[in-house]
C-alpha atoms as a PDB file:
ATOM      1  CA  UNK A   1    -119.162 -10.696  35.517  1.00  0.00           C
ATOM      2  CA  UNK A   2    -116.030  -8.492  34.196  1.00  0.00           C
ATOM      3  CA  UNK A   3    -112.799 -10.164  34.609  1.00  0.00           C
ATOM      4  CA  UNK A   4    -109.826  -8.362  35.213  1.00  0.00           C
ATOM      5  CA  UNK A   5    -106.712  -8.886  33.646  1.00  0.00           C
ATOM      6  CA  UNK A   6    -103.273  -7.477  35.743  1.00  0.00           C
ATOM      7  CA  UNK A   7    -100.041  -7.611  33.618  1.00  0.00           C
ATOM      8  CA  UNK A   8     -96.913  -7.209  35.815  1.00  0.00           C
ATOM      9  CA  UNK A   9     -94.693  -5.377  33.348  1.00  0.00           C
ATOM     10  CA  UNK A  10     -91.682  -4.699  35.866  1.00  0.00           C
ATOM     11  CA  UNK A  11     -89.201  -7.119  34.218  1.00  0.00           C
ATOM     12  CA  UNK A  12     -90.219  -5.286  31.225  1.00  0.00           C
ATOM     13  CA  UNK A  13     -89.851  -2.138  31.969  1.00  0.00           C
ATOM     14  CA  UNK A  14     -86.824  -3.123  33.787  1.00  0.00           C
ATOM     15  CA  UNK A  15     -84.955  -4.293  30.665  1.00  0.00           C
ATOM     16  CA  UNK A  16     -86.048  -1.374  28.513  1.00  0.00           C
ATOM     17  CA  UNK A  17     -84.174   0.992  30.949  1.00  0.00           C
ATOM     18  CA  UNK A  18     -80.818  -1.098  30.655  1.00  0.00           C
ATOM     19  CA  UNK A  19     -81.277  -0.805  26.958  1.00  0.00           C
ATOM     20  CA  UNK A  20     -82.041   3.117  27.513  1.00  0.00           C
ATOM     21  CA  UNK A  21     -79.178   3.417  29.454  1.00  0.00           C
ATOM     22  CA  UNK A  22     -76.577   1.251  27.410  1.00  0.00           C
ATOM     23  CA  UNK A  23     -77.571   3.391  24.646  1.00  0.00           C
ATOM     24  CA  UNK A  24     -77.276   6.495  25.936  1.00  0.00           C
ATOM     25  CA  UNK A  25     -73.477   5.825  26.668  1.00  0.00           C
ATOM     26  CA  UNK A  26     -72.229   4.124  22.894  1.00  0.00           C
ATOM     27  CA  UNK A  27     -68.570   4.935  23.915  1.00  0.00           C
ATOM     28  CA  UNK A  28     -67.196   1.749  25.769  1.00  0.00           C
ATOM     29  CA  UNK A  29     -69.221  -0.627  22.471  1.00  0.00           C
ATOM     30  CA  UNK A  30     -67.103   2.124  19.861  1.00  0.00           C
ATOM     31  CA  UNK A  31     -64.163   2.240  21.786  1.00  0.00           C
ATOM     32  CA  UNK A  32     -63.941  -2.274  21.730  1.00  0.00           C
ATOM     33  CA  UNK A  33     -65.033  -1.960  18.258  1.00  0.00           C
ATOM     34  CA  UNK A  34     -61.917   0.068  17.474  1.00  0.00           C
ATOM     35  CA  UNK A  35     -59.326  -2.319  19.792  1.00  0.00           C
ATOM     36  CA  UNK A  36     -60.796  -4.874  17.831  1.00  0.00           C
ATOM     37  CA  UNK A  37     -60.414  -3.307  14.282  1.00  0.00           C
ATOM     38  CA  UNK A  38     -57.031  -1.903  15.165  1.00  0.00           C
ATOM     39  CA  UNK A  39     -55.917  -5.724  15.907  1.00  0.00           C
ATOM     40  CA  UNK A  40     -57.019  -5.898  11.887  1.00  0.00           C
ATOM     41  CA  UNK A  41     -55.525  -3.213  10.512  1.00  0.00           C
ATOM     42  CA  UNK A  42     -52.022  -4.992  12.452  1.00  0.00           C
ATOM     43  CA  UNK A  43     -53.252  -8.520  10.688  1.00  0.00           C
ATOM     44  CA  UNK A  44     -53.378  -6.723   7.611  1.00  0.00           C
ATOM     45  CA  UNK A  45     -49.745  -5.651   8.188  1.00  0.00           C
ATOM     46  CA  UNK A  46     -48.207  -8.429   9.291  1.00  0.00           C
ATOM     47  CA  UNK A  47     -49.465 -10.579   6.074  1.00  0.00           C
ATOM     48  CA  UNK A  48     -48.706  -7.473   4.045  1.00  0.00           C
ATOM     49  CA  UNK A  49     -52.082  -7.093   2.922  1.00  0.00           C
ATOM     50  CA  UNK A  50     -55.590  -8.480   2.753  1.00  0.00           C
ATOM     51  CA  UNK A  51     -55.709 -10.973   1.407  1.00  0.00           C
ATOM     52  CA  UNK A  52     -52.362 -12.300   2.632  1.00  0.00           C
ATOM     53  CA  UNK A  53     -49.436 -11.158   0.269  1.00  0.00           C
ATOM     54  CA  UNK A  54     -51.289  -9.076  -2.462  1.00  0.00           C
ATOM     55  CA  UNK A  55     -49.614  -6.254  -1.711  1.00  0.00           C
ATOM     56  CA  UNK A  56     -46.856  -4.925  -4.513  1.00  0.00           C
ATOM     57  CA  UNK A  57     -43.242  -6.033  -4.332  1.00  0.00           C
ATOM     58  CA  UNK A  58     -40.699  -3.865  -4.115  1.00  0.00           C
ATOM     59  CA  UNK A  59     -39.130  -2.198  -6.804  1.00  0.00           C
ATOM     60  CA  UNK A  60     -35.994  -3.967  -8.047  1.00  0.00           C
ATOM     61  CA  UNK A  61     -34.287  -0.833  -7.650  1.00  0.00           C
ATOM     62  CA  UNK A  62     -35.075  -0.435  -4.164  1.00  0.00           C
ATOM     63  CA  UNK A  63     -34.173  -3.647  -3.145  1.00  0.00           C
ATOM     64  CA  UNK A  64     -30.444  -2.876  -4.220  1.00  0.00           C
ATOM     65  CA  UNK A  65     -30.636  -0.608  -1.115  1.00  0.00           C
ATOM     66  CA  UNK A  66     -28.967  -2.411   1.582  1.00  0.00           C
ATOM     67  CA  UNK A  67     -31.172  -1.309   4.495  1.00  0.00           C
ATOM     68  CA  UNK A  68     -33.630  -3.764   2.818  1.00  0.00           C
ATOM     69  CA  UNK A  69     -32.905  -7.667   3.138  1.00  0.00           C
ATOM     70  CA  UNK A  70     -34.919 -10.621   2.047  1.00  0.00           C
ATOM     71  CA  UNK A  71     -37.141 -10.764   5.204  1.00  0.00           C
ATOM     72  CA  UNK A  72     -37.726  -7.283   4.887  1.00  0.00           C
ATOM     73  CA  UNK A  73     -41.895  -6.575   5.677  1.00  0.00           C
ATOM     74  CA  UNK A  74     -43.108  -3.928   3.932  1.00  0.00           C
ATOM     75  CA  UNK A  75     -44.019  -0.379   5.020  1.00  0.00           C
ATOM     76  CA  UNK A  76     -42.379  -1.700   8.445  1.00  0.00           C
ATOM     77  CA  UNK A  77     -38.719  -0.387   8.319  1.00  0.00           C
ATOM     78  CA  UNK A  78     -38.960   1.479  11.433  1.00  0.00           C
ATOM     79  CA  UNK A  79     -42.289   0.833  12.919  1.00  0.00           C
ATOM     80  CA  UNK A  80     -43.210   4.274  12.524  1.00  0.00           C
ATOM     81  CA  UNK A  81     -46.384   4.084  10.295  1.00  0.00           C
ATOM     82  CA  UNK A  82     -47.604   0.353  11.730  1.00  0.00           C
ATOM     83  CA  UNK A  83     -47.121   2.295  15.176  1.00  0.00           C
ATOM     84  CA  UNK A  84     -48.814   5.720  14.421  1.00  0.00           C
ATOM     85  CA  UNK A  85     -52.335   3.824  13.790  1.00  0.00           C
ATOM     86  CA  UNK A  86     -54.804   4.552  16.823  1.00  0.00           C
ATOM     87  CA  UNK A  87     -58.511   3.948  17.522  1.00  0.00           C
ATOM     88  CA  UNK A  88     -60.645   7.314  18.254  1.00  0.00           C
ATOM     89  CA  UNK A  89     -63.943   7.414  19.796  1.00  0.00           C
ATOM     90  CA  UNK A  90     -65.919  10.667  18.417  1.00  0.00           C
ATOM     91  CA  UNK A  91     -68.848  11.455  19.910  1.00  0.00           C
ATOM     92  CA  UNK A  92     -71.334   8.800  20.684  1.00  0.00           C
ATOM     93  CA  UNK A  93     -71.775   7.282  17.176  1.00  0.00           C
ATOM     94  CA  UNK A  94     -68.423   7.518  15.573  1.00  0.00           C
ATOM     95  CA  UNK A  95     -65.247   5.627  16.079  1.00  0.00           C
ATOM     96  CA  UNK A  96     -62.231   6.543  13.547  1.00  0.00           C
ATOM     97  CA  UNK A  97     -58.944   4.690  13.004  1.00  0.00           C
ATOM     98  CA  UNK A  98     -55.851   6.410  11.269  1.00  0.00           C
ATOM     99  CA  UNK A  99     -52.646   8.189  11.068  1.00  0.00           C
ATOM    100  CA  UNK A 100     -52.088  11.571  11.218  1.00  0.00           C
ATOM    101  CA  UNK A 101     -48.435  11.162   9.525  1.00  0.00           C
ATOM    102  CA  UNK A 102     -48.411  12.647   6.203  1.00  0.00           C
ATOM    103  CA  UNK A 103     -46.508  10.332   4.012  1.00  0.00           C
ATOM    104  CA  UNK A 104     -49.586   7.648   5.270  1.00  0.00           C
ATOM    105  CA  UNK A 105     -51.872   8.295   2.169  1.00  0.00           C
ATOM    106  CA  UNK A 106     -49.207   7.544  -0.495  1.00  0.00           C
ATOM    107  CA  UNK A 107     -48.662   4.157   0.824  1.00  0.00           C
ATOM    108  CA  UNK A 108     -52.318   3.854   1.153  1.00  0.00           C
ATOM    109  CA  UNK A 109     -53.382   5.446  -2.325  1.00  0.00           C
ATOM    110  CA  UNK A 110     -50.057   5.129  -3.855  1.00  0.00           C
ATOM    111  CA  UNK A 111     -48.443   8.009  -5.912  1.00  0.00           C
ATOM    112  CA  UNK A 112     -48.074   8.737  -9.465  1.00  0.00           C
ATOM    113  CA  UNK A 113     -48.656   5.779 -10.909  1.00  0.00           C
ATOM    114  CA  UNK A 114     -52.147   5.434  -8.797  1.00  0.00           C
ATOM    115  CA  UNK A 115     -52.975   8.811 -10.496  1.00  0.00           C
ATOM    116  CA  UNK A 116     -52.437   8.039 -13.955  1.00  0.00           C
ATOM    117  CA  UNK A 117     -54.692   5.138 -13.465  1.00  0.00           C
ATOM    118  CA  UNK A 118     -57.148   7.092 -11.670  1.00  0.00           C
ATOM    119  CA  UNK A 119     -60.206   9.332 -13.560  1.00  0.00           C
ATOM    120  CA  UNK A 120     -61.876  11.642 -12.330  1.00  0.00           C
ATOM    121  CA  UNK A 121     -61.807  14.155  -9.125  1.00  0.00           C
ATOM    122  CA  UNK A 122     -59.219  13.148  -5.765  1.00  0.00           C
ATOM    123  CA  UNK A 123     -60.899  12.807  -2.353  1.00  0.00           C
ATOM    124  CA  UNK A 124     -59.022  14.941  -0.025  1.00  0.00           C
ATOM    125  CA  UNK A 125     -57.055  11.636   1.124  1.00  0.00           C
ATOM    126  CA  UNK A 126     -55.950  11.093  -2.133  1.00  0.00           C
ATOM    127  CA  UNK A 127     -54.893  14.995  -2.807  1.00  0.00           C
ATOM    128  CA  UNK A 128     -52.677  14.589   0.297  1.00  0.00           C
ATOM    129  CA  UNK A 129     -51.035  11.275  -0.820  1.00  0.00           C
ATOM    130  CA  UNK A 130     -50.275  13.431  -4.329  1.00  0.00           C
ATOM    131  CA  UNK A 131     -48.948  16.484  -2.573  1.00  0.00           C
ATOM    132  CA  UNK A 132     -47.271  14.513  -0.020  1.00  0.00           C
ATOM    133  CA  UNK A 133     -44.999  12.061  -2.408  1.00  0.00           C
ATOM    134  CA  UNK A 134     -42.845  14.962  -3.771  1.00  0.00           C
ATOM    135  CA  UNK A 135     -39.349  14.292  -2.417  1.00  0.00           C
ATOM    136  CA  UNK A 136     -36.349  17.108  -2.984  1.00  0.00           C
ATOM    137  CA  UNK A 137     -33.435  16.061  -5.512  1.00  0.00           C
ATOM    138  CA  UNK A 138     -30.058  17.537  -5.500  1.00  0.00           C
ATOM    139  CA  UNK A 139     -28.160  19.664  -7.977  1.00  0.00           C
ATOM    140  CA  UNK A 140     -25.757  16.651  -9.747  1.00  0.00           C
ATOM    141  CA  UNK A 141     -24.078  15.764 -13.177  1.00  0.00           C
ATOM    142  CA  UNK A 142     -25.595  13.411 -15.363  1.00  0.00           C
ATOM    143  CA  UNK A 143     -25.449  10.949 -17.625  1.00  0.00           C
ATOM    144  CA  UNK A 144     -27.580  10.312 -20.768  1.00  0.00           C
ATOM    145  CA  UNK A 145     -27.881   9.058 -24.351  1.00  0.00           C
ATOM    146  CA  UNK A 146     -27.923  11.494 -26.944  1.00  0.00           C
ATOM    147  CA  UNK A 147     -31.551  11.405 -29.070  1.00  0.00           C
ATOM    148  CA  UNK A 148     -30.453   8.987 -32.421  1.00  0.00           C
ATOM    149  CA  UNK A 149     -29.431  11.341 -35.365  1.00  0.00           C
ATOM    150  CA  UNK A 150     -29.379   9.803 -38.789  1.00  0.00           C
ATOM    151  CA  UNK A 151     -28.530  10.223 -41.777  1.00  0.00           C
ATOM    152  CA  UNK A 152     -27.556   8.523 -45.251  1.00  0.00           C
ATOM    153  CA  UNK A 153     -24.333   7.049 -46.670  1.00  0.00           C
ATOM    154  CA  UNK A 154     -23.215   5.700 -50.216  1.00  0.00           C
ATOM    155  CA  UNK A 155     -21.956   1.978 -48.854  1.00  0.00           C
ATOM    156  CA  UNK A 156     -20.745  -0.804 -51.375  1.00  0.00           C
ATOM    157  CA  UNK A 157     -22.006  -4.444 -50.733  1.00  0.00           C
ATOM    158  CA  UNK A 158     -20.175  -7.230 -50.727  1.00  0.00           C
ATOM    159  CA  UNK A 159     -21.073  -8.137 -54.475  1.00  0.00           C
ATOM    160  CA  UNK A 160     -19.558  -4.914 -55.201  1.00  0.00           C
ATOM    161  CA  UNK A 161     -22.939  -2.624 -55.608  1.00  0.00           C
ATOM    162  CA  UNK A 162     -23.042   1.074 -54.198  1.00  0.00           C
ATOM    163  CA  UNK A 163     -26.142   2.332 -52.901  1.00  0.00           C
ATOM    164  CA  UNK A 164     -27.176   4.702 -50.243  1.00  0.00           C
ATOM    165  CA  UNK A 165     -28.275   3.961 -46.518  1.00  0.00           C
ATOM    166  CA  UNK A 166     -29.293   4.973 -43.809  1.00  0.00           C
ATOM    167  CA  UNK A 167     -27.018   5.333 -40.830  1.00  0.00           C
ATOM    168  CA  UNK A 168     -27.200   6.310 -37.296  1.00  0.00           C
ATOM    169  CA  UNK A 169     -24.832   9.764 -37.261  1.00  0.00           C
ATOM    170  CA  UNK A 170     -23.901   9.842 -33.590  1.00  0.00           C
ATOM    171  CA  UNK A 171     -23.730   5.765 -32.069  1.00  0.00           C
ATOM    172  CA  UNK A 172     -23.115   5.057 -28.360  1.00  0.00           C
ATOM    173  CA  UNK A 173     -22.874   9.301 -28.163  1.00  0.00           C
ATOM    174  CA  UNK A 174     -23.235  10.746 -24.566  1.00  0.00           C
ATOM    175  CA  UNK A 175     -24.296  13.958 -23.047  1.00  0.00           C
ATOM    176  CA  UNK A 176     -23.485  15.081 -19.477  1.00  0.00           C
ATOM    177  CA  UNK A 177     -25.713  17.218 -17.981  1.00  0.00           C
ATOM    178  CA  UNK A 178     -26.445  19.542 -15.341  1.00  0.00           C
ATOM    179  CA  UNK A 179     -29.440  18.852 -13.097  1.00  0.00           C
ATOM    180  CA  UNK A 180     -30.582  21.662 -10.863  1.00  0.00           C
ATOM    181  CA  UNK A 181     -32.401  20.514  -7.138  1.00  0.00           C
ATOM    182  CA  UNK A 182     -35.509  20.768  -7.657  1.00  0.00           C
ATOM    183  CA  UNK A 183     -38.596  18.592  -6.203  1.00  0.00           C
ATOM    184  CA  UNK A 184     -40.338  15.344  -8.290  1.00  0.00           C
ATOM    185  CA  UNK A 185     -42.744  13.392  -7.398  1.00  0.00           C
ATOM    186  CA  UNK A 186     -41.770   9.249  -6.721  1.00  0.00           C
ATOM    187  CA  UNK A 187     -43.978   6.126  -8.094  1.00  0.00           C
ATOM    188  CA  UNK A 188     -44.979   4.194  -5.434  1.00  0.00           C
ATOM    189  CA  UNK A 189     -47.632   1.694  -6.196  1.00  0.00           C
ATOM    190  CA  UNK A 190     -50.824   1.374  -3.451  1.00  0.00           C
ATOM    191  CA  UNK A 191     -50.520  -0.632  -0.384  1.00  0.00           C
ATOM    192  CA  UNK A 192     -54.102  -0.269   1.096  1.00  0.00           C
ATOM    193  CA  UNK A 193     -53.601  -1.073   4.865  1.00  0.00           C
ATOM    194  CA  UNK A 194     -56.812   0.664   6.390  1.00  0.00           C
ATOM    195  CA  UNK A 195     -58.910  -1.994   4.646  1.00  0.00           C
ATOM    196  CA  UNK A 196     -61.934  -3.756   5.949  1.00  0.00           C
ATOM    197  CA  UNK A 197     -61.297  -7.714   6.276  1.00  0.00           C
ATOM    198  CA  UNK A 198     -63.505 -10.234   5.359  1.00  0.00           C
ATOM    199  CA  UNK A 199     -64.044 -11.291   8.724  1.00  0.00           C
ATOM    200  CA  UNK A 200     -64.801  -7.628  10.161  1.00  0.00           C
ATOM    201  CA  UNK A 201     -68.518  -7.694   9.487  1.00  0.00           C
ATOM    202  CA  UNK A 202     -68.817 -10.556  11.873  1.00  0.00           C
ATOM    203  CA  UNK A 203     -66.570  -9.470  14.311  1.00  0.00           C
ATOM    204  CA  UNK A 204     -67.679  -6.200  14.838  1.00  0.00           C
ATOM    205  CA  UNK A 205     -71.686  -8.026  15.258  1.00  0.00           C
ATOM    206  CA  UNK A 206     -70.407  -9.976  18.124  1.00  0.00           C
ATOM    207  CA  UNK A 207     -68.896  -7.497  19.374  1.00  0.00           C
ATOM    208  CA  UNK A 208     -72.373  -5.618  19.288  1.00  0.00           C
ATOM    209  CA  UNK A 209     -74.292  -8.654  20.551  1.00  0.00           C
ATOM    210  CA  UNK A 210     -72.133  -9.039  23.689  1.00  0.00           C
ATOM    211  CA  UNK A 211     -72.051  -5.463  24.522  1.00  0.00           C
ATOM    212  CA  UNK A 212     -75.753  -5.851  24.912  1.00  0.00           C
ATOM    213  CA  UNK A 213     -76.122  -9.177  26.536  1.00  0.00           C
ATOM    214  CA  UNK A 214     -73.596  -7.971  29.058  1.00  0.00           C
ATOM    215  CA  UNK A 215     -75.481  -4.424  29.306  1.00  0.00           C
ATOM    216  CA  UNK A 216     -78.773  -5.848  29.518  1.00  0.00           C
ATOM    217  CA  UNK A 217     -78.798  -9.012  30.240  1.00  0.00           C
ATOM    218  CA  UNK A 218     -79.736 -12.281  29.015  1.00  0.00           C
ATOM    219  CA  UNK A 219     -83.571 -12.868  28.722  1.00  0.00           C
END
C-alpha cells in the first residue's frame, strides 16, 4: 500500500519571502549601520583617538597660541570638522561616512611629515591631504644666522707659545632678509579619526542580526 507523505511548507515559504523582501530593501540595515558608526567616529573624537589618547600632541609652538588652553580637544576648535562628518546610504549595498571639507585629509593623513615617511604611490585621499596643507605666507623681514665662516689665526698660549688656529670669522653675525609671499606647505602629524574601533565588528553584527529578527521574525 503507498503511503503518502504531505509537507505543509507555508511557514516556510512564508519566512523565505520576509527574507526576500528585507533584502530587497538593504537601506534602513545601511542607514542604522551608519548612525551607529557615526556615534564611533564621535567616540573616537572625544578620546582623541582610538585607542584613547594616541593621538599626537600639539606642537609646542602652537600651544603658545592663545586660542588654545590646557583643556583644549584636538581638531575640535570650532566644531567644524567633528560636525561636517555624515552617514550616506549609496545604493542598496553601500553606506559611506566622511567629510567633504578639504583640509579633512591632512588631519587624517597628516602633511609633510606623513609624506616623508611614506613610500611609494598616494591614494587620491592622501594627494588631497598634500595639496590641501599648503597655507599662503606673507612678504616680511627676517631674521637669521649667518652660515659659520672660518678661518685661522696666529694666537699665543698662556705658556707663551704662538701657533695658528682656527677661528670662527663672523660670531653671533646676523642677516636680515627679505621674504617674498609665497605658499609652503605646514607639518602636521596624522590624527586618523575615520578609524574602525575595536568594538565595530561586533556592533555592526548585531546590528545585522536584529535587523533580521525584527524583519523576519524569530523562528
Amino acid at each position: 500500500m503507498p503511503i503518502t507523505v504531505q509537507v505543509d511548507d507555508r511557514a516556510v515559504r512564508i519566512k523565505l519571502n520576509e527574507l526576500s523582501g528585507a533584502l530587497a530593501n538593504l537601506r534602513p540595515l545601511l542607514n542604522t549601520i551608519g548612525l551607529r558608526l557615526h556615534a564611533s567616529v564621535m567616540k573616537t573624537f572625544d578620546e582623541q583617538g582610538s585607542p584613547a589618547g594616541s593621538w599626537p600632541k600639539l606642537a609646542i609652538s602652537t600651544l603658545r597660541n592663545r586660542k588654545y588652553t590646557s583643556g583644549h580637544k584636538l581638531l575640535q576648535m570650532r566644531g567644524d570638522l567633528k560636525g561636517s562628518i555624515r552617514p550616506s546610504v549609496q545604493g542598496n549595498d553601500t553606506v559611506v561616512l566622511g567629510t567633504n571639507l578639504r583640509y579633512a585629509a591632512v588631519h587624517q593623513f597628516g602633511s609633510t611629515d606623513y609624506r616623508g615617511a611614506f613610500t611609494g604611490p598616494f591614494t587620491r585621499e592622501q594627494q588631497a591631504a598634500y595639496d590641501a596643507e599648503r597655507v599662503a605666507v606673507r612678504a616680511h623681514i627676517a631674521t637669521r644666522l649667518q652660515r659659520p665662516r672660518y678661518g685661522r689665526e696666529m694666537r699665543t698660549d698662556k705658556n707663551g707659545r704662538t701657533r695658528s688656529v682656527r677661528v670662527r670669522l663672523n660670531p653671533g653675525a646676523k642677516d636680515q632678509i627679505q621674504v617674498r609671499a609665497h605658499r609652503r606647505h605646514q607639518n602636521i602629524p596624522p590624527r586618523p579619526y575615520l578609524v574602525f574601533r575595536p568594538e565595530d565588528p561586533s556592533v555592526i553584527a548585531e546590528t545585522v542580526q536584529a535587523y533580521f529578527a525584527a524583519n523576519v521574525g524569530a523562528r
